[in-house]
Structure formats: C-alpha cells, structure tokens
C-alpha atoms as a PDB file:
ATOM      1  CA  UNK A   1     100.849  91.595 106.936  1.00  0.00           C
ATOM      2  CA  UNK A   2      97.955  93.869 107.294  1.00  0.00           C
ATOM      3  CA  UNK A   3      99.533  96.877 106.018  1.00  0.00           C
ATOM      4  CA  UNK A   4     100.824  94.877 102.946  1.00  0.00           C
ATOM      5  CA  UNK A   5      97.600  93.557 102.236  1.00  0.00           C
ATOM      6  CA  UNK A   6      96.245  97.451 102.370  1.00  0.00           C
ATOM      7  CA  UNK A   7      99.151  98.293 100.243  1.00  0.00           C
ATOM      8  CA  UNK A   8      98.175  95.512  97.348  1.00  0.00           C
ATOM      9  CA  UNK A   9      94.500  97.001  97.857  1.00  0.00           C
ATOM     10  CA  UNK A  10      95.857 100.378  96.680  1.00  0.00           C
ATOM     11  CA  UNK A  11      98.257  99.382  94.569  1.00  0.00           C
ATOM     12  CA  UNK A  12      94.670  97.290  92.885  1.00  0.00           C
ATOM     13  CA  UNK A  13      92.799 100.220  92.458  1.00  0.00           C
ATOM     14  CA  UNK A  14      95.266 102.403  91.128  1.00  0.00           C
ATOM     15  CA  UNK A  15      96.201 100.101  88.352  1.00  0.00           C
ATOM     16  CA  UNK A  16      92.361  99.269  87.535  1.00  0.00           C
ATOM     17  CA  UNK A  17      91.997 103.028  86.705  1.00  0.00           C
ATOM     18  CA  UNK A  18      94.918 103.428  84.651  1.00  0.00           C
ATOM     19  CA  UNK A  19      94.233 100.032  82.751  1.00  0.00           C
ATOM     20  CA  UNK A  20      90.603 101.295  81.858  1.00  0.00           C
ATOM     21  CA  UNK A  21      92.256 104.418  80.648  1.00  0.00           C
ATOM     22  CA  UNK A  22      94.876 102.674  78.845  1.00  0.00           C
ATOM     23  CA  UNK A  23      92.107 100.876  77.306  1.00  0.00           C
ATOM     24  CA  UNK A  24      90.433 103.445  76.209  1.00  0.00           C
ATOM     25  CA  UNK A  25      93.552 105.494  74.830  1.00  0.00           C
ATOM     26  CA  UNK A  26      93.331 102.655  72.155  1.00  0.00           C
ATOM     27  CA  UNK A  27      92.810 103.352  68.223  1.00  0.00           C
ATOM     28  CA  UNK A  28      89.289 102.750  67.760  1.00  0.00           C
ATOM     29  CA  UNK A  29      88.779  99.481  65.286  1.00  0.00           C
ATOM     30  CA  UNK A  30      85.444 100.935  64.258  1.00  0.00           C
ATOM     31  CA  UNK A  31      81.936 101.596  66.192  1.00  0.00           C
ATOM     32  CA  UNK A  32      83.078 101.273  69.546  1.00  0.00           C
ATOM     33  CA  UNK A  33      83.938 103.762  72.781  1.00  0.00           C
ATOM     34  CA  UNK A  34      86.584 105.226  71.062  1.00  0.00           C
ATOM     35  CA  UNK A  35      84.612 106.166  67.923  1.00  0.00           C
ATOM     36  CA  UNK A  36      81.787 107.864  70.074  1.00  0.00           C
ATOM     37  CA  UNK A  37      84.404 110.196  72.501  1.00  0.00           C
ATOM     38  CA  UNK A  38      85.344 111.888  68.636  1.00  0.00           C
ATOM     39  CA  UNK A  39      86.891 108.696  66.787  1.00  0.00           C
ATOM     40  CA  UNK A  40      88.396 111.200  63.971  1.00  0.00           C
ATOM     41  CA  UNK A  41      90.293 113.110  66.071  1.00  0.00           C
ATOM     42  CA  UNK A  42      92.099 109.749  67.974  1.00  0.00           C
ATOM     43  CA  UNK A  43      92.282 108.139  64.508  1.00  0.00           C
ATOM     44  CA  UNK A  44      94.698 111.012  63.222  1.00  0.00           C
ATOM     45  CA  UNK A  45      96.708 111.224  66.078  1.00  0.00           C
ATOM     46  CA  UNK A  46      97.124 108.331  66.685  1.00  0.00           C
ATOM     47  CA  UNK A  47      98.654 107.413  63.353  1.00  0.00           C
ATOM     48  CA  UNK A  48     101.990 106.412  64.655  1.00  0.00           C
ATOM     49  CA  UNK A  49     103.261 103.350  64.997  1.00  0.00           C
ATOM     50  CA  UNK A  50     105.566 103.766  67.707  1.00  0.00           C
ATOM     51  CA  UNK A  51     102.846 105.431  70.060  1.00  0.00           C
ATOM     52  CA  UNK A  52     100.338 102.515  69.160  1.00  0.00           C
ATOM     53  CA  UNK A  53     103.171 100.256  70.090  1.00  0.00           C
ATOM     54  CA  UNK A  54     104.121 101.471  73.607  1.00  0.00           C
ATOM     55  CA  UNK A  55     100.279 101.960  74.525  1.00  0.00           C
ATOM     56  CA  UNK A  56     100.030  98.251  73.885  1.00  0.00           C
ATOM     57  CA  UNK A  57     103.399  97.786  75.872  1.00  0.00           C
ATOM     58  CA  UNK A  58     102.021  99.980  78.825  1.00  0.00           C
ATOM     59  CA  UNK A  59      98.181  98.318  78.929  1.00  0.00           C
ATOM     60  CA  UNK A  60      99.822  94.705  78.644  1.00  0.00           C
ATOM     61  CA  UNK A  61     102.420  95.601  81.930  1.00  0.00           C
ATOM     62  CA  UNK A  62      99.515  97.233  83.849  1.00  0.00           C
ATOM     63  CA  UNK A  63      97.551  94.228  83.074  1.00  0.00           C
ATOM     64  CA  UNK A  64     100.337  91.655  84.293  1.00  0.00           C
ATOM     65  CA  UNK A  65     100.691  93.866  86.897  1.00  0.00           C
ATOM     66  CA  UNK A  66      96.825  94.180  87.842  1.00  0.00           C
ATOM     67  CA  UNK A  67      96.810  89.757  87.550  1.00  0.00           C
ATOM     68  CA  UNK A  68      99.825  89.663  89.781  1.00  0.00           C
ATOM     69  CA  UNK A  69      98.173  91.588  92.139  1.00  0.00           C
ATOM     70  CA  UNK A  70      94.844  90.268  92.370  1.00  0.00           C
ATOM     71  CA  UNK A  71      96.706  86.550  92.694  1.00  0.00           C
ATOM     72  CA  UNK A  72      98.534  87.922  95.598  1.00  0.00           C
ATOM     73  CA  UNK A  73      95.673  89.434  97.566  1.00  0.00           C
ATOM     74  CA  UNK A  74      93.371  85.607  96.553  1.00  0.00           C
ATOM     75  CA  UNK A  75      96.572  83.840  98.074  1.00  0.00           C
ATOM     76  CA  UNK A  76      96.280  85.855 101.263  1.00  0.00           C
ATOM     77  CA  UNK A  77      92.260  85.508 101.215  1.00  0.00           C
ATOM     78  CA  UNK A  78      93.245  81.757 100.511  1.00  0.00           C
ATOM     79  CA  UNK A  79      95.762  80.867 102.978  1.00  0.00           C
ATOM     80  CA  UNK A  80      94.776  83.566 106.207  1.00  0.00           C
ATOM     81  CA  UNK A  81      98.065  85.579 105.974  1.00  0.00           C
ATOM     82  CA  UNK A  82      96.424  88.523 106.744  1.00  0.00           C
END
C-alpha cells in the first residue's frame, strides 16, 4: 500500500501544477493574472471558441482528477491503509 500511497502523492503534485497552469491559460475576464502576464496578447489568441472550450474541458478533468485524488489519499489517512 505504501508505494500506492507514494504513487497518489505524485500523481497529487503533478496535477496541482498543471491545474494552476490550466488556470492560468484562461481568457482573462478583465483586471486579473491574466491581464498583467500581457492580457492583449492572450485576448487575441485566444479568440476561438473551440480552444476556450477544451481548456475548460482539460482544467475541469484535472480538477476531478486532483478531488479524486486527494479523497483517496484522506481515505487512507482516515482508515490506516497505509
């Protein structure tokens, strides 16, 4: 169990990174990270639809993912499994 625990502990921290970067991938709604990191350039590329879209789609299954995860590792914390 202990190297399954250490797994879900990498597994964590991997999708904490990406989900802050997914986060901040997002189109700026106005005065916040994204409009200080050059809002004008994100806000024209980012004009698409479709990309918007699946960057919602990917931060929303990292999330899930991240939640799954951290349930997991509080079950095993919980319960003494590892």
């Amino acid at each position: 169990m202990a190297a399954l625990q250490t797994a879900l502990l990498v597994l964590l921290a991997i999708t904490s990174v990406l989900l802050v970067l997914m986060i901040l991938l997002h189109k700026g709604r106005g005065g916040g990270v994204a409009d200080m990191f050059g809002g004008g350039v994100t806000s024209s590329m980012s004009s698409s639809g479709v990309a918007e879209r699946n960057l919602n789609r990917i931060t929303i299954a990292l999330g899930l993912v991240w939640v799954g995860v951290i349930i997991i590792l509080g079950l095993f914390n919980r319960f003494g499994w590892a």
